[in-house]
C-alpha atoms as a PDB file:
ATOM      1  CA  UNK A   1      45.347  55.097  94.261  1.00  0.00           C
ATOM      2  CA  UNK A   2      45.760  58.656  94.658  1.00  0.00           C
ATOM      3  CA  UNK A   3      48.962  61.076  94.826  1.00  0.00           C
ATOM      4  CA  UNK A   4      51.606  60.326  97.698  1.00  0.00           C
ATOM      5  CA  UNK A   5      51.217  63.152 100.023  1.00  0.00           C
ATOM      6  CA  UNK A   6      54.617  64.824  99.262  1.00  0.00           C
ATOM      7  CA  UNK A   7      53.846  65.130  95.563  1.00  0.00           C
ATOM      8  CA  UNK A   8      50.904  67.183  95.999  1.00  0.00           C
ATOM      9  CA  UNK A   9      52.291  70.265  96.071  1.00  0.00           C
ATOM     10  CA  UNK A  10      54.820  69.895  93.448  1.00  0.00           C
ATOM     11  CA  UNK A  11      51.546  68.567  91.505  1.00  0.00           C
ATOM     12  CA  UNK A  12      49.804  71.905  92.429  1.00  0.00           C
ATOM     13  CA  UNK A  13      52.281  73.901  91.306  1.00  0.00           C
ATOM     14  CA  UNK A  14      53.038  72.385  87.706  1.00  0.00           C
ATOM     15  CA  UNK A  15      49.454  73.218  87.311  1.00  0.00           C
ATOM     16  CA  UNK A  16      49.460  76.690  88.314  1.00  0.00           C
ATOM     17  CA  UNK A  17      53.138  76.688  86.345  1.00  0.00           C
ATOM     18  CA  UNK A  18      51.244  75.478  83.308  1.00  0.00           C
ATOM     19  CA  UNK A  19      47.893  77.297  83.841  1.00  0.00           C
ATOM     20  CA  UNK A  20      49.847  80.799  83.224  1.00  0.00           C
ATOM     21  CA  UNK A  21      50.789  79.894  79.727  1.00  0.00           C
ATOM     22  CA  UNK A  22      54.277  80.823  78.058  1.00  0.00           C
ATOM     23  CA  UNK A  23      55.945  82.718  80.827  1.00  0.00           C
ATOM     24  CA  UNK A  24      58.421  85.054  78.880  1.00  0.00           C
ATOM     25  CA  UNK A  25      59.025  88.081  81.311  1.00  0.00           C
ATOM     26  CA  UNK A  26      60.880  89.674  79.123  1.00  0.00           C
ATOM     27  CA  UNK A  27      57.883  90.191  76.982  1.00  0.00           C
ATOM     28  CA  UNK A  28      55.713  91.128  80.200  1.00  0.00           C
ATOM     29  CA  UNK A  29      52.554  92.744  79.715  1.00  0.00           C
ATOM     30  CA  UNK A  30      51.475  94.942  82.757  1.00  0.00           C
ATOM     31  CA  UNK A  31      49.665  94.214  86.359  1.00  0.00           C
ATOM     32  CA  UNK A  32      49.697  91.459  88.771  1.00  0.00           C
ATOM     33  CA  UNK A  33      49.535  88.559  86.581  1.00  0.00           C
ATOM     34  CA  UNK A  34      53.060  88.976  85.121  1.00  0.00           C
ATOM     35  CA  UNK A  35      54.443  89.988  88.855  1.00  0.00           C
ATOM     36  CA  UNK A  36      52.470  86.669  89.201  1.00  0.00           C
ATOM     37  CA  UNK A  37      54.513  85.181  86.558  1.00  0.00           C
ATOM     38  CA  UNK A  38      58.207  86.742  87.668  1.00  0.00           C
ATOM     39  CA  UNK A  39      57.368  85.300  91.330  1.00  0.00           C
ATOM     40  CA  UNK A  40      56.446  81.867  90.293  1.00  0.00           C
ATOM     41  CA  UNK A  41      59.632  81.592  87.908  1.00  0.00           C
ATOM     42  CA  UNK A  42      61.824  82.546  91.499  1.00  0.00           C
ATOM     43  CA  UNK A  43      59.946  80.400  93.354  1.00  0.00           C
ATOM     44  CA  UNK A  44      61.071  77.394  90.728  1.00  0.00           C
ATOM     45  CA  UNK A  45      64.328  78.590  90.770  1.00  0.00           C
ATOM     46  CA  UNK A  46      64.208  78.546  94.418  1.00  0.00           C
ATOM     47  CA  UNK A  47      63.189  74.867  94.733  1.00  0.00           C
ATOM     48  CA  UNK A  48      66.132  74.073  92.325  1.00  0.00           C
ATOM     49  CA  UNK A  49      68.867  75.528  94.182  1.00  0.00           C
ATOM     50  CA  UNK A  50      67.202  74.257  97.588  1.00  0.00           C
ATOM     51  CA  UNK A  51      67.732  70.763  95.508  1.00  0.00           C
ATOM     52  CA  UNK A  52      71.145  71.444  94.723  1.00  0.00           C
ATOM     53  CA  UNK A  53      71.851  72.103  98.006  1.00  0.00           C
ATOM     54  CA  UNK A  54      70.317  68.890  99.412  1.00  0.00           C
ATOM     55  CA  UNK A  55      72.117  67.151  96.955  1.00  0.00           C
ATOM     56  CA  UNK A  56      75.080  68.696  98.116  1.00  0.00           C
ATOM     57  CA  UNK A  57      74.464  67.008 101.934  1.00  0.00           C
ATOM     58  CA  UNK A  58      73.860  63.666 100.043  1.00  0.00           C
ATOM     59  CA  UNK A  59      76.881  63.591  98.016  1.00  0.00           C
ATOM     60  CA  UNK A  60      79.070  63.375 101.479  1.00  0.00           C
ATOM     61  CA  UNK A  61      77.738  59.495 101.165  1.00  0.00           C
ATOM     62  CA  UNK A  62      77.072  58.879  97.629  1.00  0.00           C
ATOM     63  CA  UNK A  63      80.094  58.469  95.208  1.00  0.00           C
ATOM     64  CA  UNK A  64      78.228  59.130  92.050  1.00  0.00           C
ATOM     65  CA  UNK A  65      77.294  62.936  92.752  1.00  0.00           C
ATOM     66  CA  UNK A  66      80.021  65.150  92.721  1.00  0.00           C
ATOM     67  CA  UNK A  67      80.574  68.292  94.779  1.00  0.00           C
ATOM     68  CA  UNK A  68      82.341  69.642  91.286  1.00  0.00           C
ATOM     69  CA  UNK A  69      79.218  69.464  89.692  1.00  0.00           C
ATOM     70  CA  UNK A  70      76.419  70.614  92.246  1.00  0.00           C
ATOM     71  CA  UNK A  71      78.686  73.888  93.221  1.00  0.00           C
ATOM     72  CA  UNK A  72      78.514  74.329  89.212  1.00  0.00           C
ATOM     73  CA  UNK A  73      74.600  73.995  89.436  1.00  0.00           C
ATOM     74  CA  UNK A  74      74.063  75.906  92.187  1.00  0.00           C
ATOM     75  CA  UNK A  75      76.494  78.786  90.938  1.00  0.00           C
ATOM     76  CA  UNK A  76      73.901  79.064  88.254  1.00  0.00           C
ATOM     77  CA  UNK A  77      70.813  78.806  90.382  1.00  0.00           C
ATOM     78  CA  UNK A  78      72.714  82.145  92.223  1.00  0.00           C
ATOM     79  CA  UNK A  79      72.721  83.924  89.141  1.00  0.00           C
ATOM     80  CA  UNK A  80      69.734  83.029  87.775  1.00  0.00           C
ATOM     81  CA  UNK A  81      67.650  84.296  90.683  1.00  0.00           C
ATOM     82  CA  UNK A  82      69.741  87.487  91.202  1.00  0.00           C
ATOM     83  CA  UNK A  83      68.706  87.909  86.789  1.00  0.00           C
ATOM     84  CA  UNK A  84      64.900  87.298  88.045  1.00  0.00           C
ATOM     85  CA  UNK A  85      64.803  89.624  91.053  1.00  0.00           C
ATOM     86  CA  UNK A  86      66.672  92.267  89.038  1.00  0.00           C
ATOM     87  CA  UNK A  87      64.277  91.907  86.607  1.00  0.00           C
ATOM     88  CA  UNK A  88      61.418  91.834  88.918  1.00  0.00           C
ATOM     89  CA  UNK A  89      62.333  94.992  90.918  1.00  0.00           C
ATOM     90  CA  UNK A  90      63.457  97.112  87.955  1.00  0.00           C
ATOM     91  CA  UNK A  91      60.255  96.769  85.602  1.00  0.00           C
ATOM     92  CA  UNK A  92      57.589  97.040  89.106  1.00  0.00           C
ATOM     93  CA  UNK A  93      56.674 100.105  88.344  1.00  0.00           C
ATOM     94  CA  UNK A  94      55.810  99.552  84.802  1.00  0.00           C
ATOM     95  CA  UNK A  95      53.345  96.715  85.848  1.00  0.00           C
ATOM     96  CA  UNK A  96      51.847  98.519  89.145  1.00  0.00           C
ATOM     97  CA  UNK A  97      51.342 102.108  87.402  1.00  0.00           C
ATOM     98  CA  UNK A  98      48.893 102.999  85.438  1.00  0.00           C
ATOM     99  CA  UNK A  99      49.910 105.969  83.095  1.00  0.00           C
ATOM    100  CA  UNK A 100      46.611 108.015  81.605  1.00  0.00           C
ATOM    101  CA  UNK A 101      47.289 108.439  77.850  1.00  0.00           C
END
């Protein structure tokens, strides 16, 4: 019995997730494998708000989500991938130039 087709690539991507160990880009090293990190932590936050969003659609039928609470979610989605791309775009240089000592 092997993985339902639409898990596989949330299943691919908690691997790769977990395969780049503590992601803390606040503490980023330099070169591609922290803009590696940065892009795989908007990608998640992506797929949340996306979530939120359906969720959103499916509340117009189901009693027990409330609009109150998914605008409140995806509010902080919003500013959570605005903090990332800031972040990402600010310290690019640091990671993609090489400075001779």
């Amino acid at each position: 019995m092997g993985i339902p087709a639409y898990k596989k690539p949330f299943a691919w991507a908690g691997k790769f997730l977990g395969s780049l160990g503590p992601v803390n880009p606040l503490n980023a090293r330099t070169g591609a494998a922290e803009q590696l990190e940065l892009e795989a932590l908007i990608s998640a936050v992506t797929g949340k708000s996306l979530l939120w969003k359906t969720l959103a659609l499916v509340s117009r039928t189901e009693p027990r989500i409330t609009q109150e609470q998914l605008t409140v979610l995806q509010e902080r989605a919003a500013a959570q991938l605005r903090e990332l791309e800031g972040l990402l775009l600010r310290t690019a240089p640091e990671r993609f130039t090489h400075n001779e000592a």
